[in-house]
C-alpha atoms as a PDB file:
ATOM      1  CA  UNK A   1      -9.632 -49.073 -27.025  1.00  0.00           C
ATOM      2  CA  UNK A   2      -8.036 -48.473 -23.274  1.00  0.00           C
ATOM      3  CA  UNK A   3      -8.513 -52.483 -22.823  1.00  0.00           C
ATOM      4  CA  UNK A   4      -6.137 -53.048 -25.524  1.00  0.00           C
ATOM      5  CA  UNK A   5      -3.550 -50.519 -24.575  1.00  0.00           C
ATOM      6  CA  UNK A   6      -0.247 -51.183 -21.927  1.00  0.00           C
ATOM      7  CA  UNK A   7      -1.667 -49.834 -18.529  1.00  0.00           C
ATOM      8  CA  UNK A   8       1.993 -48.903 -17.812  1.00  0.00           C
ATOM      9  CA  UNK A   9       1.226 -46.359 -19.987  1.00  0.00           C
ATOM     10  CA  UNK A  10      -2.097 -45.173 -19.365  1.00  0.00           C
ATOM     11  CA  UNK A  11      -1.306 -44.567 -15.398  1.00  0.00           C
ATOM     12  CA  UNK A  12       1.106 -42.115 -17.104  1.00  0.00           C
ATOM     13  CA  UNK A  13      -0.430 -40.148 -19.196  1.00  0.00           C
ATOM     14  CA  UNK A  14       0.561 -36.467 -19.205  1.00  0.00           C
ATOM     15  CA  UNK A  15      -2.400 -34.041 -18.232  1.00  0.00           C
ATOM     16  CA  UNK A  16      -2.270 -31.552 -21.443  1.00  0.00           C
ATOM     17  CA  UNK A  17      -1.371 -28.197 -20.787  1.00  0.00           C
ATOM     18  CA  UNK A  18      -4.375 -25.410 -19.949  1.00  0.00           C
ATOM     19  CA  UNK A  19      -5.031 -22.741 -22.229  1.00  0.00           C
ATOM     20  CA  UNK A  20      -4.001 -19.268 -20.899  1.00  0.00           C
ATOM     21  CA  UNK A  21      -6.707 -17.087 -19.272  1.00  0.00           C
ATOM     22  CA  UNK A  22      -5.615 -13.774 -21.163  1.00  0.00           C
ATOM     23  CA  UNK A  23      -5.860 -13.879 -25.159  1.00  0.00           C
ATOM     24  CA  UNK A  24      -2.680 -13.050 -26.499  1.00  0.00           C
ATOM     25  CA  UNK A  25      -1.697  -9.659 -27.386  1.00  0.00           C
ATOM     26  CA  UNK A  26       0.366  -8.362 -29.984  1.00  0.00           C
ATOM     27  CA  UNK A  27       3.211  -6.367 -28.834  1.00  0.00           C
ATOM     28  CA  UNK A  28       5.643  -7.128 -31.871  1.00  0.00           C
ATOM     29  CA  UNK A  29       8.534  -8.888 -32.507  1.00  0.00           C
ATOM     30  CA  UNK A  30      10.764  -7.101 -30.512  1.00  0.00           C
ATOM     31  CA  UNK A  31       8.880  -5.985 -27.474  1.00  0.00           C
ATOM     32  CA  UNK A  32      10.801  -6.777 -24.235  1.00  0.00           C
ATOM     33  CA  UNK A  33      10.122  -6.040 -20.596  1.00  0.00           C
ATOM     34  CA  UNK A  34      12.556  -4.166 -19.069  1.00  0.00           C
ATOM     35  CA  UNK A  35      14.251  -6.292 -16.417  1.00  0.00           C
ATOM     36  CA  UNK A  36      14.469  -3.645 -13.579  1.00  0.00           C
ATOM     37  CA  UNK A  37      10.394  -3.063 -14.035  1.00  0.00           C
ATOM     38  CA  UNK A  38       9.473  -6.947 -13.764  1.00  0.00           C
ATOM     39  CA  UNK A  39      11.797  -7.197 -10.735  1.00  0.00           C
ATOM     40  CA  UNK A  40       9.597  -3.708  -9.459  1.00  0.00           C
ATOM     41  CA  UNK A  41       6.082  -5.903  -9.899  1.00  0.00           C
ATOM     42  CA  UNK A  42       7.638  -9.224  -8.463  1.00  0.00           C
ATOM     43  CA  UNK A  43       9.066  -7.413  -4.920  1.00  0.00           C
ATOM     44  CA  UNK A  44       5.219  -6.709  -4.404  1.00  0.00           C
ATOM     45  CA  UNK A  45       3.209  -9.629  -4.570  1.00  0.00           C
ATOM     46  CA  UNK A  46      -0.056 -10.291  -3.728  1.00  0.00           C
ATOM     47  CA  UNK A  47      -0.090 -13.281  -1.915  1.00  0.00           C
ATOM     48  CA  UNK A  48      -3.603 -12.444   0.471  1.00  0.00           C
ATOM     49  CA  UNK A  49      -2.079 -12.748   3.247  1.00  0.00           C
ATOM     50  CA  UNK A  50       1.678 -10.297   4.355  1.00  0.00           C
ATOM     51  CA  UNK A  51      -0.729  -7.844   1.301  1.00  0.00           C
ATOM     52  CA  UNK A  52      -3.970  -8.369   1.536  1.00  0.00           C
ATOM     53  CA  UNK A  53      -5.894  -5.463  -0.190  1.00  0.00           C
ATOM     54  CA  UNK A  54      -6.483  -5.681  -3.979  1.00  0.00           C
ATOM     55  CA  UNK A  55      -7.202  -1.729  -4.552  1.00  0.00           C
ATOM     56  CA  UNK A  56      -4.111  -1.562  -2.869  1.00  0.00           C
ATOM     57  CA  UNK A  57      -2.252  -3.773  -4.945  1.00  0.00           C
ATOM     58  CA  UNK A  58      -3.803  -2.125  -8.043  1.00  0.00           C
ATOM     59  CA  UNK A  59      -2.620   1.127  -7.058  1.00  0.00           C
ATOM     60  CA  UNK A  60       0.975   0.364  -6.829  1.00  0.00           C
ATOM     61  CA  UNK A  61       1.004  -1.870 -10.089  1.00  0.00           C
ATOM     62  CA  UNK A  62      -1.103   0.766 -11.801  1.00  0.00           C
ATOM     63  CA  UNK A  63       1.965   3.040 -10.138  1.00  0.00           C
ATOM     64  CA  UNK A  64       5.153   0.723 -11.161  1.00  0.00           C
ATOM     65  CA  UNK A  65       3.718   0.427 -14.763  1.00  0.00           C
ATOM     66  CA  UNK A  66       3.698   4.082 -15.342  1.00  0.00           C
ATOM     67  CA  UNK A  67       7.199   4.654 -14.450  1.00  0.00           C
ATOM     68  CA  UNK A  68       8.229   2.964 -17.359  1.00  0.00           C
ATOM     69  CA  UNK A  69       7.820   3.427 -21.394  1.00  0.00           C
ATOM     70  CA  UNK A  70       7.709   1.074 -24.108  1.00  0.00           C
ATOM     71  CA  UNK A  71       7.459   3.162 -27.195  1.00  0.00           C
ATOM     72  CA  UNK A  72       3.773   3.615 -28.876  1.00  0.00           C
ATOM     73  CA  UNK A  73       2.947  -0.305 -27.100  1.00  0.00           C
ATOM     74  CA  UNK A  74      -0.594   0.333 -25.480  1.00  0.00           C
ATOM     75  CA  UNK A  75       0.005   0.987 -22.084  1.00  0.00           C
ATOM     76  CA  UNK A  76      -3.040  -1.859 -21.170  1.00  0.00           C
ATOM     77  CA  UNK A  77      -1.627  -4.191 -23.128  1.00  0.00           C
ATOM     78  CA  UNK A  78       1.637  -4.056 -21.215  1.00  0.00           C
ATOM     79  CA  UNK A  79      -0.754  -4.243 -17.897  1.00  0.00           C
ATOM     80  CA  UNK A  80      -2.148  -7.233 -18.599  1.00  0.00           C
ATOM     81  CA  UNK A  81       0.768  -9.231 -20.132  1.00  0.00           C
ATOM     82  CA  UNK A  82       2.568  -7.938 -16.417  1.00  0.00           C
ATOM     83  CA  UNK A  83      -0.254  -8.646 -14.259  1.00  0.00           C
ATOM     84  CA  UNK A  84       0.150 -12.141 -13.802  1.00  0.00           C
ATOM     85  CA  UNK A  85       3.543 -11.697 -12.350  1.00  0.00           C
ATOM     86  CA  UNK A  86       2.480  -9.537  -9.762  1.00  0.00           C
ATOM     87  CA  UNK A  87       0.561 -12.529  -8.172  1.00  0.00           C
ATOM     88  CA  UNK A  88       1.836 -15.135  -5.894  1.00  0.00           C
ATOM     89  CA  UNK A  89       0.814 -18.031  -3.719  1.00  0.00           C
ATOM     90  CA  UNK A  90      -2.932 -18.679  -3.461  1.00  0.00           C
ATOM     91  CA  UNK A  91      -3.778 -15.591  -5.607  1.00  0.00           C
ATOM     92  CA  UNK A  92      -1.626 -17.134  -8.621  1.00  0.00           C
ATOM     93  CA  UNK A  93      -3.187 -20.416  -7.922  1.00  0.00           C
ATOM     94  CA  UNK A  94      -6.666 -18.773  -8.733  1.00  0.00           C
ATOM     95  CA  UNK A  95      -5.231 -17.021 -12.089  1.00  0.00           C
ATOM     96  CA  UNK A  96      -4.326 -20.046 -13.575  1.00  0.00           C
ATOM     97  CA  UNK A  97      -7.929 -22.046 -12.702  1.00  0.00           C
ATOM     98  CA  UNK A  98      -9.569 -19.263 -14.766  1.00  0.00           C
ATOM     99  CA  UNK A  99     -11.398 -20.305 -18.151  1.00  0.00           C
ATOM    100  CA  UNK A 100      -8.920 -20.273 -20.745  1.00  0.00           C
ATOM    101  CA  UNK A 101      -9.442 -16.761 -23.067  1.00  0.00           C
ATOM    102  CA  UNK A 102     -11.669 -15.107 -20.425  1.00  0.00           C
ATOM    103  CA  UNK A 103      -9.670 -11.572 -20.052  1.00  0.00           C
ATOM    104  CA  UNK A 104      -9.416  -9.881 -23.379  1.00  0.00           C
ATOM    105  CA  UNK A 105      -8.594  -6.231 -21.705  1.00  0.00           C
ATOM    106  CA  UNK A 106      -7.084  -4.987 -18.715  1.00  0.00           C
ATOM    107  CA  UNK A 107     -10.274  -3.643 -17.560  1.00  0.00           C
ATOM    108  CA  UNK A 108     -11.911  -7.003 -17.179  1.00  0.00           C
ATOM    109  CA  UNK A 109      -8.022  -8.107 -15.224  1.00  0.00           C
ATOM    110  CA  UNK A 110      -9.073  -5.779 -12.894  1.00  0.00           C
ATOM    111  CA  UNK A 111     -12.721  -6.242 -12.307  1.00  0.00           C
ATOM    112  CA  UNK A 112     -11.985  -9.932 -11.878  1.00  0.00           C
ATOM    113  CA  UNK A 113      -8.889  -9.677  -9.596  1.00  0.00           C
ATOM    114  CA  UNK A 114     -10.993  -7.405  -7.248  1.00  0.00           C
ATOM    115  CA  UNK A 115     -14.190  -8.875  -7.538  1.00  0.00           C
ATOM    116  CA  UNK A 116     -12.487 -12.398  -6.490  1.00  0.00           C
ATOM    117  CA  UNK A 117      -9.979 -11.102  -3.657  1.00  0.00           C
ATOM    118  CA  UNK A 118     -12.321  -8.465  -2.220  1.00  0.00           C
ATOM    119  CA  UNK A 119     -15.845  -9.680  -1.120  1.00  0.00           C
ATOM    120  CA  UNK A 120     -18.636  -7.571   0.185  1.00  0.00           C
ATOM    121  CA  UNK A 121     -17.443  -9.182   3.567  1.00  0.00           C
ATOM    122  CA  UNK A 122     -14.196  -7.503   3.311  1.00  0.00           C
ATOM    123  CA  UNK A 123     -15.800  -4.047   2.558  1.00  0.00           C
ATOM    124  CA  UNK A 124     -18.086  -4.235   5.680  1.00  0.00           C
ATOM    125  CA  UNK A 125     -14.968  -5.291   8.272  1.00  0.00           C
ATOM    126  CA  UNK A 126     -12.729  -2.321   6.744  1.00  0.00           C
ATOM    127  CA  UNK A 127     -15.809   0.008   6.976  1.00  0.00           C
ATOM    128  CA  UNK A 128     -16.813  -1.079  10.293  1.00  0.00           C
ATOM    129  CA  UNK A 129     -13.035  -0.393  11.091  1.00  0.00           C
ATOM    130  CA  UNK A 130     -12.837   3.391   9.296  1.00  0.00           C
ATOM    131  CA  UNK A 131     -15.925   4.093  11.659  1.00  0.00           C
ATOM    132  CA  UNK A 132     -14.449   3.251  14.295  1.00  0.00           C
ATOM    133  CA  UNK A 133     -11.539   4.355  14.403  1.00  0.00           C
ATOM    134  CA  UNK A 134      -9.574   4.897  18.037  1.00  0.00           C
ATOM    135  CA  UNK A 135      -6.053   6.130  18.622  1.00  0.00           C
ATOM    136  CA  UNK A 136      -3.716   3.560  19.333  1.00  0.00           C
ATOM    137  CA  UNK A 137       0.152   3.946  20.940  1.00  0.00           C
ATOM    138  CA  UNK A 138       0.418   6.414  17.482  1.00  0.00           C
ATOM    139  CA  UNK A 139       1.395   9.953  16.966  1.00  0.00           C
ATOM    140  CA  UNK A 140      -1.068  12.154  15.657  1.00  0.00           C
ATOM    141  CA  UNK A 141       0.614  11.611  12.203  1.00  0.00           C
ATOM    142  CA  UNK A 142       0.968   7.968  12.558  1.00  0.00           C
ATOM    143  CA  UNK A 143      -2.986   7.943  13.217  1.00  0.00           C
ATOM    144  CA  UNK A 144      -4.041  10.280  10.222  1.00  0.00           C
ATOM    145  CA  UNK A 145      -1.669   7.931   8.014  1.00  0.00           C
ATOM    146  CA  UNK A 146      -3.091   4.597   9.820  1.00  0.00           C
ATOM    147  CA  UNK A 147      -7.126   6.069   8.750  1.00  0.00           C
ATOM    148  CA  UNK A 148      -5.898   6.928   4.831  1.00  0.00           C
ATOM    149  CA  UNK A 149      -3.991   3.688   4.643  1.00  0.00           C
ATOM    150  CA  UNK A 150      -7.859   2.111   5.513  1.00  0.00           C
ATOM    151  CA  UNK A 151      -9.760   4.637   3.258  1.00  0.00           C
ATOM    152  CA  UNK A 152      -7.193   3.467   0.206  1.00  0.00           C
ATOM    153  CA  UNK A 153      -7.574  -0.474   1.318  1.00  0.00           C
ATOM    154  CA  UNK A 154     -11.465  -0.037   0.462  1.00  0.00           C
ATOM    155  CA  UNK A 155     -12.571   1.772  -2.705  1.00  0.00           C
ATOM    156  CA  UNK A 156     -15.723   3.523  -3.114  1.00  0.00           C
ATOM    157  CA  UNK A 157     -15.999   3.768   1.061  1.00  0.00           C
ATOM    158  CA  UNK A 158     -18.726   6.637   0.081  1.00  0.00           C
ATOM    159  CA  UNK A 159     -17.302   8.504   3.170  1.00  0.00           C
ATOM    160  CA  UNK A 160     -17.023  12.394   2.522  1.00  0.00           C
ATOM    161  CA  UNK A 161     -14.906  14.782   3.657  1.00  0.00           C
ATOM    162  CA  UNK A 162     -16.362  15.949   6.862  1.00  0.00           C
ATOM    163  CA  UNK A 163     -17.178  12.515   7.835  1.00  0.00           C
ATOM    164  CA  UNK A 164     -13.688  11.612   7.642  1.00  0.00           C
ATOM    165  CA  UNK A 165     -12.465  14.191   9.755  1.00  0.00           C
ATOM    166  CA  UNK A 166     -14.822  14.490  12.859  1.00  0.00           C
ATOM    167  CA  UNK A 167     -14.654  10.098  12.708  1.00  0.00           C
ATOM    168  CA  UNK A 168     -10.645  10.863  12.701  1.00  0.00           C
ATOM    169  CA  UNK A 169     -10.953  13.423  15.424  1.00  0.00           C
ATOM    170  CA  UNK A 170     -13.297  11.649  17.958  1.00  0.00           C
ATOM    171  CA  UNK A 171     -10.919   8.693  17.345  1.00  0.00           C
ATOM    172  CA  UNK A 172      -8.021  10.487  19.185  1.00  0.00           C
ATOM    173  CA  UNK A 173      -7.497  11.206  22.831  1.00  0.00           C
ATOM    174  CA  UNK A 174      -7.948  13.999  24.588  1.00  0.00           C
ATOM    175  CA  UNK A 175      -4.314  15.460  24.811  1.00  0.00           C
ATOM    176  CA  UNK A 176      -4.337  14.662  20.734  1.00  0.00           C
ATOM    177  CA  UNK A 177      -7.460  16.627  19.753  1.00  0.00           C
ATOM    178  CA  UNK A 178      -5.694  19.344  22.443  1.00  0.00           C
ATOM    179  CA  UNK A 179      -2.938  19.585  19.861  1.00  0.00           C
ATOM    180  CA  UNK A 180      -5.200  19.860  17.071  1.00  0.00           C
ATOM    181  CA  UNK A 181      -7.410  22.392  19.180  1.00  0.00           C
ATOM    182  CA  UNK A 182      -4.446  24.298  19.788  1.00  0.00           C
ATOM    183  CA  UNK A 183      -4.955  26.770  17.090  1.00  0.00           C
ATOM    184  CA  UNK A 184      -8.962  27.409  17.047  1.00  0.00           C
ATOM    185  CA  UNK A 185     -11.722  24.214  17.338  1.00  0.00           C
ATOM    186  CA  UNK A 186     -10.491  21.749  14.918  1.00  0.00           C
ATOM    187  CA  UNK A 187     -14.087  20.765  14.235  1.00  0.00           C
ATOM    188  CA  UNK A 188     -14.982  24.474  13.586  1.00  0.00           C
ATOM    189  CA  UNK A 189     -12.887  24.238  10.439  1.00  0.00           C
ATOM    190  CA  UNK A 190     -14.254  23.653   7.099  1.00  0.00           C
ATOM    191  CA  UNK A 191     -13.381  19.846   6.043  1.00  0.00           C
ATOM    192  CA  UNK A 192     -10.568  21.292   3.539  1.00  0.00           C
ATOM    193  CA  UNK A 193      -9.095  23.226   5.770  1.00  0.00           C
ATOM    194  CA  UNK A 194      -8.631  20.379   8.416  1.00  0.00           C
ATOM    195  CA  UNK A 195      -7.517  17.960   5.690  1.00  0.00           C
ATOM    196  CA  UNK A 196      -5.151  20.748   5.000  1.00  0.00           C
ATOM    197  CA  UNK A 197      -3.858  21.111   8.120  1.00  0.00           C
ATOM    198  CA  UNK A 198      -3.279  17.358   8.708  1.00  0.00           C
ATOM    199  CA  UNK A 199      -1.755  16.991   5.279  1.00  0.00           C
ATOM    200  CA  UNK A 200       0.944  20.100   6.482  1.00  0.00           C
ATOM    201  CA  UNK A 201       1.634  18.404   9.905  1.00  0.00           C
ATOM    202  CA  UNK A 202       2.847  15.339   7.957  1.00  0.00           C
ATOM    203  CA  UNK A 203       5.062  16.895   5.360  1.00  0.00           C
ATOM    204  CA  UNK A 204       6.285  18.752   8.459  1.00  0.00           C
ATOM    205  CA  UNK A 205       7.111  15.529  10.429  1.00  0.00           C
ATOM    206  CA  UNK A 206       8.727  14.401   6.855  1.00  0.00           C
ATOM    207  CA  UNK A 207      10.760  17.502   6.468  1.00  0.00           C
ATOM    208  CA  UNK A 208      12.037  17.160  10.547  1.00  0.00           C
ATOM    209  CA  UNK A 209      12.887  13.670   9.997  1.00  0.00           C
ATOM    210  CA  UNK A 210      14.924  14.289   6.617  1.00  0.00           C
ATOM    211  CA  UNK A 211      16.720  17.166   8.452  1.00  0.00           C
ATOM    212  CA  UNK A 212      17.924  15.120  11.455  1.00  0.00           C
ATOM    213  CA  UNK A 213      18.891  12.432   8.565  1.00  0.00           C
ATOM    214  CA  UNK A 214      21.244  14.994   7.087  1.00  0.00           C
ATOM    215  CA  UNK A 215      22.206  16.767  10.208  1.00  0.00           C
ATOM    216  CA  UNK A 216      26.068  16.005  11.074  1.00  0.00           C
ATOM    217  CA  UNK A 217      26.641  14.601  14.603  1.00  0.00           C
ATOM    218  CA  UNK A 218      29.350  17.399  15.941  1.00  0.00           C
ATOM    219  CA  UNK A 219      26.217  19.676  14.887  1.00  0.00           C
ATOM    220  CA  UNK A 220      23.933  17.748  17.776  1.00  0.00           C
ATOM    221  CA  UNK A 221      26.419  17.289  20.466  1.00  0.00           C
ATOM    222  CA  UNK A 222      26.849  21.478  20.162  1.00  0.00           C
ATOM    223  CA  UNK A 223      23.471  22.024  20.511  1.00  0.00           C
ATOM    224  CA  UNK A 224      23.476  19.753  23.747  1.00  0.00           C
ATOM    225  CA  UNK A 225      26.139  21.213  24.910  1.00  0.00           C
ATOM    226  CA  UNK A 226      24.960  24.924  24.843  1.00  0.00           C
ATOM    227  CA  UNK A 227      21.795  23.471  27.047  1.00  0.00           C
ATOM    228  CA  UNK A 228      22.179  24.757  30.807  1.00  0.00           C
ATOM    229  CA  UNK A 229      19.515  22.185  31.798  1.00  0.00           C
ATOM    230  CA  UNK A 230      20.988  19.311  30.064  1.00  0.00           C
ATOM    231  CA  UNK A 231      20.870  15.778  31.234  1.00  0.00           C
ATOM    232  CA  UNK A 232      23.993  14.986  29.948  1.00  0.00           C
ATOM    233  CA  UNK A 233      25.598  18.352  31.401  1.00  0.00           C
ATOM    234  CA  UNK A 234      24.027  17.759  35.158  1.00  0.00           C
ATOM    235  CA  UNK A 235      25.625  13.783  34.481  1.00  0.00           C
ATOM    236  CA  UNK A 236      28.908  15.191  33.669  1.00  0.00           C
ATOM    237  CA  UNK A 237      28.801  17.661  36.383  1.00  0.00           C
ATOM    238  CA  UNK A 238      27.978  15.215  38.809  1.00  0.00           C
ATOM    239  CA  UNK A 239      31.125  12.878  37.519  1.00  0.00           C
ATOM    240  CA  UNK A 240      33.681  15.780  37.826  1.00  0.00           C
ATOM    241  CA  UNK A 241      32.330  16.514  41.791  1.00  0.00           C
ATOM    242  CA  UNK A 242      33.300  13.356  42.294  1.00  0.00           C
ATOM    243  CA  UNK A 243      36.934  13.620  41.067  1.00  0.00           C
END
């Protein structure tokens, strides 16, 4: 009876322990995460709020996971012992609510991660957002990366090809769609061949910017050097009238 017991003790009783929400798995006796892989998961969080997309998040787990090997251990079964790492904050604090035993696969991880963390309301603003899309202070680069970074962040968008492209391209400003103009009507290509296009101008920009990474300085200050209409040729030219 609680009548007859110290009430010391029963205003400190210890709340027991919750079951787990994942049934166990058995990945032997001597399976062991590799250190270097949990640290991968755990530097990208989902917390809802600095990450806030849960196809997103998916996609780079899905992507960590399959950089490493663990023998013939079931690749899911490693997904959803891992999962729960990945989570943080207010999206950890909904893991461990769940009903003890109610994931049994990594399938149903998923479906329940995404169906909690991204509501039909969610869907609707980032959709509302891909359609309409406007240039901002970007390059065109920046922009095309900007609209696939949105089309990622919301699966099953049901957007085609074409679609994409002409909402990319009335987006942009006018000197933009100039550049993209510049060799035939943009809009007059088929949608593969503009996708194309904007895929080569960003391995271009990527190729530029890892050349002027590796480029030596002395290399540079030649180059400026051998300009007649140089800036910093006119500056020095105007020093040395004055001496």
């Amino acid at each position: 009876m609680v009548d007859d017991q110290p009430m010391w003790g029963n205003n400190h009783a210890v709340a027991p322990t919750p079951g787990a929400a994942i049934i166990a798995v058995d990945l032997g006796d001597n399976f062991t995460v590799k250190g270097h892989h949990l640290s991968m998961i755990k530097d990208r969080q989902f917390d809802r709020r600095s990450r806030a997309y849960p196809h997103k998040h998916i996609a780079e787990f899905v992507e960590v996971c399959g950089m490493f090997r663990y023998g013939n251990t079931n690749a899911d079964a490693i997904k959803i012992k891992l999962f729960p790492s990945s989570l943080t904050g207010e999206t950890k604090i909904w893991f461990n609510e769940l009903s003890p035993s109610v994931i049994t696969t990594w399938k149903e991880m998923r479906q329940a991660f995404v169906s909690r963390f991204f509501p039909p309301v969610m869907f609707d603003r980032i959709i509302g957002e891909i359609r309409g899309f406007t240039q901002h202070h970007e390059s065109l680069v920046d922009d095309w990366l900007r609209i696939k970074d949105l089309l990622r962040s919301c699966h099953r968008h049901g957007l085609r090809r074409g679609t994409i492209i002409q909402i990319f391209y009335h987006g942009l400003n006018e000197p933009t769609q100039a550049i993209l103009d510049a060799e035939g009507i943009f809009l007059y290509k088929t949608p593969n061949e503009a996708h194309q296009l904007l895929e080569d101008r960003v391995l271009l920009k990527l190729d530029w910017s890892k050349e002027n990474r590796t480029k030596p300085l002395c290399k540079t200050v030649a180059f400026t050097k051998s300009e007649e209409n140089s800036p910093l040729l006119e500056k020095n030219g105007s020093l040395n009238d004055k001496d």
